[in-house]
C-alpha atoms as a PDB file:
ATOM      1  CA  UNK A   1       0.000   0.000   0.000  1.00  0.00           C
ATOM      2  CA  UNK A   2       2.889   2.439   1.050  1.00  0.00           C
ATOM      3  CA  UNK A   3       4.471   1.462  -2.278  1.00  0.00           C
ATOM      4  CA  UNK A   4       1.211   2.146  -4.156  1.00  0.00           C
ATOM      5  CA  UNK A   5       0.858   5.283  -2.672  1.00  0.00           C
ATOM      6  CA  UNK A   6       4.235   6.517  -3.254  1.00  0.00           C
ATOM      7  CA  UNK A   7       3.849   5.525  -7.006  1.00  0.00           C
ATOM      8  CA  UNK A   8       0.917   7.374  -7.474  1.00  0.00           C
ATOM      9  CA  UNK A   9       2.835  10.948  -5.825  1.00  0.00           C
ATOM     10  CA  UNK A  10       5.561  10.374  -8.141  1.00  0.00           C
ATOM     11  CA  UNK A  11       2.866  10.232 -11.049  1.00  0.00           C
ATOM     12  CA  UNK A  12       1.764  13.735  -9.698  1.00  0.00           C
ATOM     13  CA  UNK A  13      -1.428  13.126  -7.878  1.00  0.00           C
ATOM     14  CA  UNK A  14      -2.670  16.267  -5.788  1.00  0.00           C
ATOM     15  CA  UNK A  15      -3.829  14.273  -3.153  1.00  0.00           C
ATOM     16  CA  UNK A  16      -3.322  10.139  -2.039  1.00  0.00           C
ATOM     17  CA  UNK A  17      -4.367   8.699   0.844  1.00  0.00           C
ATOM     18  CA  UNK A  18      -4.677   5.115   2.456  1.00  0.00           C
ATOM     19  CA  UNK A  19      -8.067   5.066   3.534  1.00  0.00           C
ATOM     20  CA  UNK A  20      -8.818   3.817   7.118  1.00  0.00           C
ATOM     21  CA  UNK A  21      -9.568   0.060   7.281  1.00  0.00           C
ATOM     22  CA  UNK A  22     -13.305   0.562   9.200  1.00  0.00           C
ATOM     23  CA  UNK A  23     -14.181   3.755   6.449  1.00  0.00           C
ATOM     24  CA  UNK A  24     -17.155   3.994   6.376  1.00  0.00           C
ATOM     25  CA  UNK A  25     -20.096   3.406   3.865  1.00  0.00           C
ATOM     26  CA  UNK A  26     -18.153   0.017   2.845  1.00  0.00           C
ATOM     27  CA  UNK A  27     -20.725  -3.127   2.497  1.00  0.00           C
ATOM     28  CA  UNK A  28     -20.634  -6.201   0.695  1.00  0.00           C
ATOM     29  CA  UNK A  29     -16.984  -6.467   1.053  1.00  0.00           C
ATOM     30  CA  UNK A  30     -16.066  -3.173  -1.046  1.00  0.00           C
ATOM     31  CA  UNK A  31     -12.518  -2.335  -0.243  1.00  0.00           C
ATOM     32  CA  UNK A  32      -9.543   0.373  -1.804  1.00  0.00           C
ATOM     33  CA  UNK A  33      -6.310   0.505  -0.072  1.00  0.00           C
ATOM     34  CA  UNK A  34      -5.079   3.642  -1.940  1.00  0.00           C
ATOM     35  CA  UNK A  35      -6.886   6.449  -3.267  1.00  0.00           C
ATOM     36  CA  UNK A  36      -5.147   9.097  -5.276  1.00  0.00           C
ATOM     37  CA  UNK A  37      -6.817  12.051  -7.382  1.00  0.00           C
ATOM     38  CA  UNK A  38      -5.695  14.113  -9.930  1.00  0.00           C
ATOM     39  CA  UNK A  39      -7.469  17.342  -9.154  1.00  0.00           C
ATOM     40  CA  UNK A  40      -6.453  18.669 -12.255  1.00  0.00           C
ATOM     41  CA  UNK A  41      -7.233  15.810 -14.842  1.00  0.00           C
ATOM     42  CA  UNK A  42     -10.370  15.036 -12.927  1.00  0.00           C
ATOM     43  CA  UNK A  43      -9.488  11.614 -12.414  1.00  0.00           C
ATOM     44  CA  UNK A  44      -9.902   9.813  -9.139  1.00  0.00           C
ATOM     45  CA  UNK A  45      -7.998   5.987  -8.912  1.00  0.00           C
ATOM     46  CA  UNK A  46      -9.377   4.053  -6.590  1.00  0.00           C
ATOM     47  CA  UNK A  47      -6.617   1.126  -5.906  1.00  0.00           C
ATOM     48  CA  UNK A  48      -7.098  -2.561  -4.281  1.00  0.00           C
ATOM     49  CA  UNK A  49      -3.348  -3.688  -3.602  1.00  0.00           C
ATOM     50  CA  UNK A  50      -2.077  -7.483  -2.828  1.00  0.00           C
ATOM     51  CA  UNK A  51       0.741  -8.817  -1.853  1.00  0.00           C
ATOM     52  CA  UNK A  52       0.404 -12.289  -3.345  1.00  0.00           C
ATOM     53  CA  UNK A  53       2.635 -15.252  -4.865  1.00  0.00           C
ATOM     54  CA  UNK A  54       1.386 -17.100  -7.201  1.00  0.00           C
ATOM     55  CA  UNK A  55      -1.788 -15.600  -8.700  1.00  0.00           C
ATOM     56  CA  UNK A  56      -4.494 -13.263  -7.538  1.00  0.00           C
ATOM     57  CA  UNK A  57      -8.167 -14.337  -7.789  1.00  0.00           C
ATOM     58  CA  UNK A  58     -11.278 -11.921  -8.846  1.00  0.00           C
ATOM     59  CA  UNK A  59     -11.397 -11.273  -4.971  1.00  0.00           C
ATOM     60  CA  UNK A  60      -9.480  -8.405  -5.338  1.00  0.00           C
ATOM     61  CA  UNK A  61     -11.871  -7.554  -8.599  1.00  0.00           C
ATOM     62  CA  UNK A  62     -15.190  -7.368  -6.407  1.00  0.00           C
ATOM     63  CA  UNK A  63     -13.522  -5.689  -3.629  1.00  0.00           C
ATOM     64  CA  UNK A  64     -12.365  -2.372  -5.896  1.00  0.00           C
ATOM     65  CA  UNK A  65     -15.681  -2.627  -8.425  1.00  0.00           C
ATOM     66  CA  UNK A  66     -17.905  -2.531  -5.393  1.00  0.00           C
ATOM     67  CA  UNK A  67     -16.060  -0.053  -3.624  1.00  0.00           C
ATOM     68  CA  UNK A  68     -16.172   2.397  -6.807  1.00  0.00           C
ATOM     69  CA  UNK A  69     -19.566   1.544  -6.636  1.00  0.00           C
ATOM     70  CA  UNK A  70     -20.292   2.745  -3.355  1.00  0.00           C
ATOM     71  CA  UNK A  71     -17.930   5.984  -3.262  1.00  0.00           C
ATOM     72  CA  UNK A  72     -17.476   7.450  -6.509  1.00  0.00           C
ATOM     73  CA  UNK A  73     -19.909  10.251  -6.388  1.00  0.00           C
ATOM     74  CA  UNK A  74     -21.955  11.358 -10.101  1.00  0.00           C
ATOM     75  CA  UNK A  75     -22.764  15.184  -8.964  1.00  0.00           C
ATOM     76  CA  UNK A  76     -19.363  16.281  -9.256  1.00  0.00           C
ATOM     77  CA  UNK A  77     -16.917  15.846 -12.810  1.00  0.00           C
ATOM     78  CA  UNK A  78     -14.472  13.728 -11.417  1.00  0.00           C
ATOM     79  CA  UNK A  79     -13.870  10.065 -13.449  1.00  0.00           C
ATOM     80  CA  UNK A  80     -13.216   7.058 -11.070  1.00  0.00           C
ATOM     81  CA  UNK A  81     -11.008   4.797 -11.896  1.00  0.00           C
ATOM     82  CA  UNK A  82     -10.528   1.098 -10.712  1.00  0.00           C
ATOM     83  CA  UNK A  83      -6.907  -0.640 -10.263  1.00  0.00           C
ATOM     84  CA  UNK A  84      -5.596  -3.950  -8.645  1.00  0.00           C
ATOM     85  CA  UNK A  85      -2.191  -4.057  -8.289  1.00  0.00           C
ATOM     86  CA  UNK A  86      -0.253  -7.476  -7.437  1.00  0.00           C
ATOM     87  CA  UNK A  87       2.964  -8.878  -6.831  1.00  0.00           C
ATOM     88  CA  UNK A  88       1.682 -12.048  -8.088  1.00  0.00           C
ATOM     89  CA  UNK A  89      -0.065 -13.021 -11.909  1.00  0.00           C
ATOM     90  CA  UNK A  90      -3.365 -13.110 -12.954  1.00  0.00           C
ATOM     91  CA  UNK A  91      -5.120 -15.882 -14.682  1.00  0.00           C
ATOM     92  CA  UNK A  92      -6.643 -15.414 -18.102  1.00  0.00           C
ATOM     93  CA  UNK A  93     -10.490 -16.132 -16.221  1.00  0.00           C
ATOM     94  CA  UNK A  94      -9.758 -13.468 -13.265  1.00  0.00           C
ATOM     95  CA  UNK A  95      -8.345 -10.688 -16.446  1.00  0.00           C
ATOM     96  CA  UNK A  96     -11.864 -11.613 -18.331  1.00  0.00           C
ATOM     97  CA  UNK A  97     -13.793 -10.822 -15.492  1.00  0.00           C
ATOM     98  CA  UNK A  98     -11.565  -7.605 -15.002  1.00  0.00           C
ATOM     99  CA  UNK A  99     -12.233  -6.425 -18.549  1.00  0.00           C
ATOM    100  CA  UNK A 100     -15.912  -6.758 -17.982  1.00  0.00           C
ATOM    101  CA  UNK A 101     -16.244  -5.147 -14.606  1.00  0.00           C
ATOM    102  CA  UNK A 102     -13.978  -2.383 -16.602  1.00  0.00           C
ATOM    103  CA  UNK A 103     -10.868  -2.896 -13.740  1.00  0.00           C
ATOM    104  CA  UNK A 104      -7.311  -2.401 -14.633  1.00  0.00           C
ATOM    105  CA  UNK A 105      -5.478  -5.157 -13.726  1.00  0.00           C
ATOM    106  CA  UNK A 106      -1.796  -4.500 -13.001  1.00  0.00           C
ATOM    107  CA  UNK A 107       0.740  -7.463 -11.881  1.00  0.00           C
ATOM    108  CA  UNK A 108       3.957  -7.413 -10.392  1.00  0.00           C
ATOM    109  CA  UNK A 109       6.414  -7.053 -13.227  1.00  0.00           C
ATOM    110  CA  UNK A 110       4.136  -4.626 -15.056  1.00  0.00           C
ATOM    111  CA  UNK A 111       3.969  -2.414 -11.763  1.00  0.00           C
ATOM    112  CA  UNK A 112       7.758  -3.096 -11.512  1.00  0.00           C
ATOM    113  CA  UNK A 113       8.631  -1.442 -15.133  1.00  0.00           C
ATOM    114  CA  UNK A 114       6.053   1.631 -13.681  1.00  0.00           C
ATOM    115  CA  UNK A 115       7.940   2.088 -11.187  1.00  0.00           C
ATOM    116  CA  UNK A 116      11.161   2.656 -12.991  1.00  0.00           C
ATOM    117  CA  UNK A 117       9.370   4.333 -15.723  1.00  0.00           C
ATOM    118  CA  UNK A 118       9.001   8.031 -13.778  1.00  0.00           C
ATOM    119  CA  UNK A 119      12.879   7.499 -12.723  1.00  0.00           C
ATOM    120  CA  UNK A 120      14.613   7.018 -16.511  1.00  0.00           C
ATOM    121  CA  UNK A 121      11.985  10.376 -18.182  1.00  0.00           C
ATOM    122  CA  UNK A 122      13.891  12.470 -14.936  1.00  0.00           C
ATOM    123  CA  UNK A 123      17.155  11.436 -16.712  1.00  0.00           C
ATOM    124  CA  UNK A 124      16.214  12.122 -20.055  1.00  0.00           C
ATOM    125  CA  UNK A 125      15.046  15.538 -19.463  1.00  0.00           C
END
């Protein structure tokens, strides 16, 4: 989550935050472990993180769809966008059911090469 979080402030978010684990207006398991908004861009990323081997099931899919579900709000012009970060894989079944719920899926090398992406455009510059 701490990792997440720092990604997302290195991307230039105006605001992240690890929401408190007993937030409320959470049912039916909904769940984000990092939030970060783009004030600017009007984007809002709501992020389910796991720290898995192996693979991560569609768990981690309900938990973020239902929480955008619950919290993004339609009176105001921001877009909400759902992530799952892993250190682990996903299975072609779990990345279907992503792509229909409209969840980004991210594993662990992906995230890795994100990471290191912000670090080599501050050398080219």
């Amino acid at each position: 989550e701490s990792l997440v979080k720092w990604y997302m402030d290195q991307c230039g978010a105006s605001r992240t935050f690890i929401p408190a684990k007993n937030e409320s207006g959470k049912e039916d398991g909904a769940d984000a472990d990092v939030i970060a908004e783009f004030a600017p861009l009007g984007i809002v990323f709501f992020i389910q993180a796991k720290k898995h081997e192996g693979y991560t099931d569609d768990w981690a899919i309900k938990q973020i769809s239902r929480y955008k579900e619950q919290k993004e709000n339609s009176s105001d012009d921001f877009t909400y966008i759902p992530w799952v970060i892993t250190t682990a894989s996903f299975e072609e079944q779990v990345k279907e059911t992503a792509h229909s719920a409209g969840v980004r899926l991210i594993d662990g090398i992906t995230f890795a090469k994100m990471i290191m992406l912000p670090q080599y455009l501050k050398k080219a510059v």
